[in-house]
C-alpha atoms as a PDB file:
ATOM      1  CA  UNK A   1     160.087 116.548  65.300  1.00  0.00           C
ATOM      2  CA  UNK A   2     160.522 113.167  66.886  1.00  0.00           C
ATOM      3  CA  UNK A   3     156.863 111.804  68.690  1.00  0.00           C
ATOM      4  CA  UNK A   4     157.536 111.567  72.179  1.00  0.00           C
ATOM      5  CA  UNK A   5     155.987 108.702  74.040  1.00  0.00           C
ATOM      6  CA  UNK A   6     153.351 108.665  76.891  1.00  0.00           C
ATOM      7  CA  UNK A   7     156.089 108.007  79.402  1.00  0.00           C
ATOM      8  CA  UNK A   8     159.046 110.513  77.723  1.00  0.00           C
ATOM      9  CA  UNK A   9     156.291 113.263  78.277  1.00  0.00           C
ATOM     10  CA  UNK A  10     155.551 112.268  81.874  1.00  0.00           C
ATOM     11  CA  UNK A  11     158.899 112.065  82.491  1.00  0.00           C
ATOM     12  CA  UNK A  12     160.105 115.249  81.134  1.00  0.00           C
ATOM     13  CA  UNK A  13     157.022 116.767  83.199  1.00  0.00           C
ATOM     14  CA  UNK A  14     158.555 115.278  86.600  1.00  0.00           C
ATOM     15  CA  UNK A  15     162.091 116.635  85.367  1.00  0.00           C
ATOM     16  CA  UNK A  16     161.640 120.296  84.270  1.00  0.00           C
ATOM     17  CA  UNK A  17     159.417 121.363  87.227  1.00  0.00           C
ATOM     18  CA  UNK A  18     160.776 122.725  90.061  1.00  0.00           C
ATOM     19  CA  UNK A  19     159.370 124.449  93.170  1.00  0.00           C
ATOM     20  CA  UNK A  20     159.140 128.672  92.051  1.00  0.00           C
ATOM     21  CA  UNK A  21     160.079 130.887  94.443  1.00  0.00           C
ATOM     22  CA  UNK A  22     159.924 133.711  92.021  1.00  0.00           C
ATOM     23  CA  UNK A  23     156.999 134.933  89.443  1.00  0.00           C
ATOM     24  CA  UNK A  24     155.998 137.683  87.014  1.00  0.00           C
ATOM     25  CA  UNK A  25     153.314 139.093  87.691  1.00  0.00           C
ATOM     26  CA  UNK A  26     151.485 138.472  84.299  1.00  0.00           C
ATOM     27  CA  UNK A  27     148.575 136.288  85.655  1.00  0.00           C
ATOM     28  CA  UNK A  28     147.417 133.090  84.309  1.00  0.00           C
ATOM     29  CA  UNK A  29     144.110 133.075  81.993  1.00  0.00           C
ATOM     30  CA  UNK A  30     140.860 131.860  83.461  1.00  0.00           C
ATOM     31  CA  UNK A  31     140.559 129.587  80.974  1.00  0.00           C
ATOM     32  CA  UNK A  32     143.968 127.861  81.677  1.00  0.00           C
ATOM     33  CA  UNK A  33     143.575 127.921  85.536  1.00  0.00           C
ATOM     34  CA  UNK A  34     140.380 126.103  84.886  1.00  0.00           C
ATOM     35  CA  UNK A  35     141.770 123.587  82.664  1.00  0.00           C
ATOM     36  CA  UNK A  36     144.299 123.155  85.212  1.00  0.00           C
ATOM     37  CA  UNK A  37     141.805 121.812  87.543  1.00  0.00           C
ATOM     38  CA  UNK A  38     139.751 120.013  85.419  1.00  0.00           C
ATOM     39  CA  UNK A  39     143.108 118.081  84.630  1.00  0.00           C
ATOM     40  CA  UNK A  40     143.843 117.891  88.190  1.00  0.00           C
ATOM     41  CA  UNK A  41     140.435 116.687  89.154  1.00  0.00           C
ATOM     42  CA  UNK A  42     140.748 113.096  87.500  1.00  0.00           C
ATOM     43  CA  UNK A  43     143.168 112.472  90.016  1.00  0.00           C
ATOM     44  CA  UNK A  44     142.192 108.593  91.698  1.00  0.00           C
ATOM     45  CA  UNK A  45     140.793 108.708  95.487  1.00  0.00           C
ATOM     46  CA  UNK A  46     139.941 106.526  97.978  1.00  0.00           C
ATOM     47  CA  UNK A  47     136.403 105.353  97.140  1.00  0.00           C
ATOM     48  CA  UNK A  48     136.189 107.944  94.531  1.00  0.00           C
ATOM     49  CA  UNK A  49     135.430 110.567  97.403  1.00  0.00           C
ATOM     50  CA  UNK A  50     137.126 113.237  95.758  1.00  0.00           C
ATOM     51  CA  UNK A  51     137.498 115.102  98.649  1.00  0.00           C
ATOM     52  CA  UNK A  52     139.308 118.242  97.536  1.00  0.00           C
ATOM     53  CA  UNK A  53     138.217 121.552  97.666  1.00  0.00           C
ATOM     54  CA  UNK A  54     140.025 124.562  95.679  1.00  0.00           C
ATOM     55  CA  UNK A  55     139.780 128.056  96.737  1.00  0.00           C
ATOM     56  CA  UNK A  56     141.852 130.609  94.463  1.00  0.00           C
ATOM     57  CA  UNK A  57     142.814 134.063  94.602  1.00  0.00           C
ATOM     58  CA  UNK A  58     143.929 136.091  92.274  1.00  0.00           C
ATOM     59  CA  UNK A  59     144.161 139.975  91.709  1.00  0.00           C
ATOM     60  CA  UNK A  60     142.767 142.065  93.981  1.00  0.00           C
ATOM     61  CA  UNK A  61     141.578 139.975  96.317  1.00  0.00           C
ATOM     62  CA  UNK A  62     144.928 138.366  96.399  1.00  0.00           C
ATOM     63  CA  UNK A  63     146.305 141.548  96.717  1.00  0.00           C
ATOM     64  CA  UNK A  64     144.031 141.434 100.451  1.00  0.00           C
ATOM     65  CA  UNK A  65     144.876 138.470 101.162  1.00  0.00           C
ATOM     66  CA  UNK A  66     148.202 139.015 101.261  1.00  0.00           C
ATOM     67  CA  UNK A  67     147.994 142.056 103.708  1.00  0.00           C
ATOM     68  CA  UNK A  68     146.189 140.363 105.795  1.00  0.00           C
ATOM     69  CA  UNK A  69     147.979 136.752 106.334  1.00  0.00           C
ATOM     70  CA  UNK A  70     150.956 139.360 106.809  1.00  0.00           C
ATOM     71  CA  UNK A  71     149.505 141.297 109.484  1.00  0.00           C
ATOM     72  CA  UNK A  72     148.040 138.542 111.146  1.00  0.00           C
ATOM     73  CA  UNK A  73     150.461 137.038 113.982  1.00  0.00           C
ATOM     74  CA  UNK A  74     148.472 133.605 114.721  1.00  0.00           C
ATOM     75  CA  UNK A  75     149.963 130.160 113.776  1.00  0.00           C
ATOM     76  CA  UNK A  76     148.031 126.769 113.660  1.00  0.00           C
ATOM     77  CA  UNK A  77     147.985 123.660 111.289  1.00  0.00           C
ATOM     78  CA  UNK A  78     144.939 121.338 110.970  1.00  0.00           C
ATOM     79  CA  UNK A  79     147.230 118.515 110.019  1.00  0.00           C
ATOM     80  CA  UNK A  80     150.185 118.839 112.671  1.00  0.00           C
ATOM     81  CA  UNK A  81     153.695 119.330 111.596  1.00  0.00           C
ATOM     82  CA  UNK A  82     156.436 116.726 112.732  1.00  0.00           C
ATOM     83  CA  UNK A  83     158.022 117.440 115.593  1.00  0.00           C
ATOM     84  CA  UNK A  84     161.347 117.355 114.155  1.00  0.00           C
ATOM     85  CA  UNK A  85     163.504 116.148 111.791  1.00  0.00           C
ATOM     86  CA  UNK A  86     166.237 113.232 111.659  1.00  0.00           C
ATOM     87  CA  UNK A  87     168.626 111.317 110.178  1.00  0.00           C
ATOM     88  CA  UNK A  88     168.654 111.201 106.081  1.00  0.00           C
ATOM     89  CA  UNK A  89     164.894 113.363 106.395  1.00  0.00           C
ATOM     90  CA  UNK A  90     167.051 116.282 108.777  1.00  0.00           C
ATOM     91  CA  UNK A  91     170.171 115.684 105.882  1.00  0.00           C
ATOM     92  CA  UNK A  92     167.460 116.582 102.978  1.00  0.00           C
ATOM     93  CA  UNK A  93     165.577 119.502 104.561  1.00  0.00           C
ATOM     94  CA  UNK A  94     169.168 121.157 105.025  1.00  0.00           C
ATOM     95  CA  UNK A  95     170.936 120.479 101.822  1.00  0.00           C
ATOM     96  CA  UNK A  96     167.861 122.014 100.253  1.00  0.00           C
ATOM     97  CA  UNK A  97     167.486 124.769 102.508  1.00  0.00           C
ATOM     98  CA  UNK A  98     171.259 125.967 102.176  1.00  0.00           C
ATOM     99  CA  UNK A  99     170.703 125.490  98.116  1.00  0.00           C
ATOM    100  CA  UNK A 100     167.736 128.111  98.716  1.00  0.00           C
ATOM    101  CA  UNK A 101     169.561 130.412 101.041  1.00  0.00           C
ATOM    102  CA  UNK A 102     173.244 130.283  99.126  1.00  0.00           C
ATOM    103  CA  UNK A 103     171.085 131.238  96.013  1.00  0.00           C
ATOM    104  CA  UNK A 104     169.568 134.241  97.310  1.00  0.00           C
ATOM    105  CA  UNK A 105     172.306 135.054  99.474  1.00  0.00           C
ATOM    106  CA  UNK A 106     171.837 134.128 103.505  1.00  0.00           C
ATOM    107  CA  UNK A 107     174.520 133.465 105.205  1.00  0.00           C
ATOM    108  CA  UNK A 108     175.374 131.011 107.706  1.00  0.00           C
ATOM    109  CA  UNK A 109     173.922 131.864 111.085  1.00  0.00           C
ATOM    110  CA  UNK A 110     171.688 135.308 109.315  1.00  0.00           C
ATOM    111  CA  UNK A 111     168.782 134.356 111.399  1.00  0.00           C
ATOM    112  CA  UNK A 112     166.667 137.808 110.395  1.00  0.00           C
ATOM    113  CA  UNK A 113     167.649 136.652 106.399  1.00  0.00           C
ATOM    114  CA  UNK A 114     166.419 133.285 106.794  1.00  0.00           C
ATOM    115  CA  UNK A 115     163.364 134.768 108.311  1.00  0.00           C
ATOM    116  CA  UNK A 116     162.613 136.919 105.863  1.00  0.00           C
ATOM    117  CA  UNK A 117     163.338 134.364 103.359  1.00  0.00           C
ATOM    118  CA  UNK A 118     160.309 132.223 105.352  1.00  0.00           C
ATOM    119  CA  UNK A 119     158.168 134.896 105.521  1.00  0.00           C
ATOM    120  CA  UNK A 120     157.794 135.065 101.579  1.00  0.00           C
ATOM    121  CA  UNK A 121     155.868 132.004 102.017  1.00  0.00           C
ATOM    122  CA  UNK A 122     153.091 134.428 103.183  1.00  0.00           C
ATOM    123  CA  UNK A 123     153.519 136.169 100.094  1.00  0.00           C
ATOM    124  CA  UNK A 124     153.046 134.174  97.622  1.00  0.00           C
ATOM    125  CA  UNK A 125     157.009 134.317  96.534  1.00  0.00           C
ATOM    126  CA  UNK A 126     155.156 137.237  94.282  1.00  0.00           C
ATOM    127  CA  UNK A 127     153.121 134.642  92.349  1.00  0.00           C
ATOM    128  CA  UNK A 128     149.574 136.318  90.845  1.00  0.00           C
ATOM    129  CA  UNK A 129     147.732 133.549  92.074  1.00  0.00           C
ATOM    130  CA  UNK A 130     147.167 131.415  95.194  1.00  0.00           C
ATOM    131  CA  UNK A 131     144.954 127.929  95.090  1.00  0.00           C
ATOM    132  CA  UNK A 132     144.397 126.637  98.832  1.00  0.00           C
ATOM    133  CA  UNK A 133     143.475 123.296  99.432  1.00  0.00           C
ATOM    134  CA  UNK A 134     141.069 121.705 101.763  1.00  0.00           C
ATOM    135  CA  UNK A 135     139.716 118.166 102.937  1.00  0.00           C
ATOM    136  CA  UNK A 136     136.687 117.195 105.142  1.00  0.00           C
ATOM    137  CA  UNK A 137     137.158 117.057 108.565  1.00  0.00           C
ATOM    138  CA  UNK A 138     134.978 113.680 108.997  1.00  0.00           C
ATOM    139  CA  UNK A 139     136.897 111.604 105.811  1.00  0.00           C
ATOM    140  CA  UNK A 140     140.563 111.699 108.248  1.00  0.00           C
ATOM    141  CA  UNK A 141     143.759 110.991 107.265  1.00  0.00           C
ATOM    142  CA  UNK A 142     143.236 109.279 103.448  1.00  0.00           C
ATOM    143  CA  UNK A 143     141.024 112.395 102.687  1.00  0.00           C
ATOM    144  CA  UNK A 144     144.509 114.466 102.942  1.00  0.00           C
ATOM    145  CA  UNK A 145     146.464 111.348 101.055  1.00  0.00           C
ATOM    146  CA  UNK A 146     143.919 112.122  98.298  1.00  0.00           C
ATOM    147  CA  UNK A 147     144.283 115.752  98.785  1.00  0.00           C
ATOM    148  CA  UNK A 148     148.264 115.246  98.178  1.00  0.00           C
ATOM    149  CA  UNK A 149     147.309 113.241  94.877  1.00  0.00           C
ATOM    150  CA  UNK A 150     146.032 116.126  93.808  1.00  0.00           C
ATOM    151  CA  UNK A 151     148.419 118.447  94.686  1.00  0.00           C
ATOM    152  CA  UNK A 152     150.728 116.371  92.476  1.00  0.00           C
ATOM    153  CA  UNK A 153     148.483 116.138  89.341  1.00  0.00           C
ATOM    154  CA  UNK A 154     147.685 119.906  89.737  1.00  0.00           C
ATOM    155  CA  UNK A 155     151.693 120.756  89.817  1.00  0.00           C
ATOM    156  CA  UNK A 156     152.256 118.400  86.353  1.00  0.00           C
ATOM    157  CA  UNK A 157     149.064 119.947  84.486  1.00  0.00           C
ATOM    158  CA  UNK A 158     150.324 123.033  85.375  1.00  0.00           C
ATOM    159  CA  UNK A 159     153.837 122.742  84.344  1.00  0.00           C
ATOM    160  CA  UNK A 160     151.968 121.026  80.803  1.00  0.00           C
ATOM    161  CA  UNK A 161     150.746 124.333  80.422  1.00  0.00           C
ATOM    162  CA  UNK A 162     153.718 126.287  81.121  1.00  0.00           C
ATOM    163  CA  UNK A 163     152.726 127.926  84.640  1.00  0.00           C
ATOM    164  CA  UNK A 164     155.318 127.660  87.531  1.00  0.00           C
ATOM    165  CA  UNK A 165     153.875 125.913  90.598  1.00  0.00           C
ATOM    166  CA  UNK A 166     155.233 126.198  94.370  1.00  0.00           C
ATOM    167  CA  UNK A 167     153.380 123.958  97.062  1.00  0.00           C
ATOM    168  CA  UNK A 168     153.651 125.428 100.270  1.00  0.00           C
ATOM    169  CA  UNK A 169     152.709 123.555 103.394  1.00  0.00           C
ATOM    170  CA  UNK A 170     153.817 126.765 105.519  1.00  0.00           C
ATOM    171  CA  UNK A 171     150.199 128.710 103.786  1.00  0.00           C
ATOM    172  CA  UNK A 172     148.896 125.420 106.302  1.00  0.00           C
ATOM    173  CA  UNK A 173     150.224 126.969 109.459  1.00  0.00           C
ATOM    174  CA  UNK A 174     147.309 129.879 109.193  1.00  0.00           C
ATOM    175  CA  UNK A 175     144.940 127.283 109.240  1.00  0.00           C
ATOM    176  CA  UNK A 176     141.656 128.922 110.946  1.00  0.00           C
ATOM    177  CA  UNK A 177     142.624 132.520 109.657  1.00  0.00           C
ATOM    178  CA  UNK A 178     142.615 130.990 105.788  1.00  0.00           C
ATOM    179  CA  UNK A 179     139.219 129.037 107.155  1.00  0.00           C
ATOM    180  CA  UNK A 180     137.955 132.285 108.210  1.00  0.00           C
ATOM    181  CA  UNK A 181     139.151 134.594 105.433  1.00  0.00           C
ATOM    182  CA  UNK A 182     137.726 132.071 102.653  1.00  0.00           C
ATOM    183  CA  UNK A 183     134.729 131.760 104.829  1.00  0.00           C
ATOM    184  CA  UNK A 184     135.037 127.491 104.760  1.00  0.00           C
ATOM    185  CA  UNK A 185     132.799 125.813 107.670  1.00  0.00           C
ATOM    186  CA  UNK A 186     135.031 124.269 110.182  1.00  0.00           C
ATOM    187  CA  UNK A 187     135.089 120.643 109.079  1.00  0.00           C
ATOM    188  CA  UNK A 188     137.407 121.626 106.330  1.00  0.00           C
ATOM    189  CA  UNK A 189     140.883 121.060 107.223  1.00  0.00           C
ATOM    190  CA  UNK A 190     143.275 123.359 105.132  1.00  0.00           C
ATOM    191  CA  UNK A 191     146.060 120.888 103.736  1.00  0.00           C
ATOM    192  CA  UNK A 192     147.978 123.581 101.587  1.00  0.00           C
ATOM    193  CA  UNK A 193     148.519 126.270  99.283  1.00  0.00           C
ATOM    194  CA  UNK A 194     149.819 126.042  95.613  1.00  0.00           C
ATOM    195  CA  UNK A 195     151.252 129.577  94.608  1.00  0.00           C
ATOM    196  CA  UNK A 196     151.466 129.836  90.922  1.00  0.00           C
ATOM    197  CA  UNK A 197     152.296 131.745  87.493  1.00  0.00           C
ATOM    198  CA  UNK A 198     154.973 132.725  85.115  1.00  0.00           C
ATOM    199  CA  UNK A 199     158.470 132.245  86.500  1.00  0.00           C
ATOM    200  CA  UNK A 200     160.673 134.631  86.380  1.00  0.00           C
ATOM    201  CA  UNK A 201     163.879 133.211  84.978  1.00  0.00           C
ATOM    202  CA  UNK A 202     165.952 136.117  86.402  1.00  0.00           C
ATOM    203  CA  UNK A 203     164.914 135.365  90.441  1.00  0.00           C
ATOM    204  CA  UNK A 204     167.837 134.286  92.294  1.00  0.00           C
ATOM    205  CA  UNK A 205     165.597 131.372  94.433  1.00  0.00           C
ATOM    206  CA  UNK A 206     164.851 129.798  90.813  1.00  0.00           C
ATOM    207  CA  UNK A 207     168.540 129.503  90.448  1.00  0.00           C
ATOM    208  CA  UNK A 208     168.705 125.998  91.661  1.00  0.00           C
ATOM    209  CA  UNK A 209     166.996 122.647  91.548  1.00  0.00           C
ATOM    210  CA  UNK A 210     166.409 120.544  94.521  1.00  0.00           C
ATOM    211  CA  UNK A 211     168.105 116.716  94.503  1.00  0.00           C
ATOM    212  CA  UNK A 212     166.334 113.082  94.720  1.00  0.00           C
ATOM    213  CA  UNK A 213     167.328 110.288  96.379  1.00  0.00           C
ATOM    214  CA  UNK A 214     168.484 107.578  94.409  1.00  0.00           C
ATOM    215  CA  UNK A 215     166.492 104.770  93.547  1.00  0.00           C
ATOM    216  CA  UNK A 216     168.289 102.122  96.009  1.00  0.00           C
ATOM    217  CA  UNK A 217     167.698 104.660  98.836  1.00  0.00           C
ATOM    218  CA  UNK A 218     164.091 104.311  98.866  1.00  0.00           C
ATOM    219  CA  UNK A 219     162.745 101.186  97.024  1.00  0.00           C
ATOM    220  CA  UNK A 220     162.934  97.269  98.453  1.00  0.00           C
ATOM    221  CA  UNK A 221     162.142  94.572  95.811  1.00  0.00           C
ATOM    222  CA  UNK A 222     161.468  91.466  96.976  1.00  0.00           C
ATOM    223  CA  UNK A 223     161.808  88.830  94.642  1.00  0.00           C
END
């Protein structure tokens, strides 16, 4: 077996994972979701603040938790959600929604099967484990940046490990019930969720792989 290099591992890290929208449920060990955030947690932030905070769920509570954020009708983000989408942004959000939807089999214009399709968000796409993730109120806008750093280095030590990842701003919208249900003090802002654990290679929504721009689409050098 042929060494691979620092950057050939990184690399095929950022190519093989995807965004799971369908899981076993075997649940992950202990001992691997906390090495999964220990990984995560060396992630740089402004002024080494580390502002992160991980809540995660798993079995029965999860089990709760889902009942609950799917009986509960409220909607709220701390961080607000654009207002809309447009140009090559509104292009990208649809070609990866109709990937999703042609894989599991909405059709055009099936409003009640794109809804349900949105309201799996709420369930964890089946995943045996849920990690939210919050910032301080008081540290603004660059604690969330930081936040998002992490996000990223918790999706690539997972994938290291073999564990499917999905990071789902939607779990965001249920902002104060999550607050309230985890029992966080109000001056943490919930940025996300991170539903995660073995895929299952049979789900339709894993069927696919979502595209990237090219590299003259989104990078300027100035020489």
């Amino acid at each position: 077996m042929v060494d691979e290099s620092d950057a050939e591992v990184l690399e095929r890290l950022l190519a093989s994972r995807f965004s799971c929208r369908g899981f076993t449920d075997e649940p992950v060990a202990e001992a691997e979701i906390e090495a999964i955030v220990a990984s995560a947690s060396r992630t740089p932030s402004w002024c080494n603040v580390q502002p992160w905070h991980v809540d995660i769920v798993s079995g029965e509570a999860l089990v709760r938790l889902r009942h609950d954020l799917m009986a509960d009708a409220s909607l709220g983000s701390d961080y607000p959600f654009p207002p809309g989408y447009e140009g090559v942004h509104a292009e990208r959000r649809r070609e990866v929604g109709w990937q999703l939807y042609q894989a599991v089999g909405v059709a055009k214009g099936d409003r009640e099967g794109s809804a349900r399709e949105m309201l799996r968000n709420f369930e964890f796409f089946g995943a045996p484990h849920v990690a939210v993730v919050s910032a301080p109120a008081p540290l603004g806008v660059y604690a969330a940046i930081d936040c998002g750093l992490f996000v990223q280095s918790f999706l690539l030590a997972a994938q290291a490990r073999g564990v499917a990842t999905v990071a789902q701003a939607a779990l965001a919208q249920k902002s104060q019930f999550l607050r309230e249900w985890l029992g966080l003090p109000e001056d943490r802002l919930i940025v996300c969720g991170i539903s995660f654990g073995h895929a299952d290679p049979d789900h339709p929504a894993n069927s696919f792989r979502a595209g990237r721009a090219p590299l003259h689409e989104v990078t300027r050098f100035h020489r």
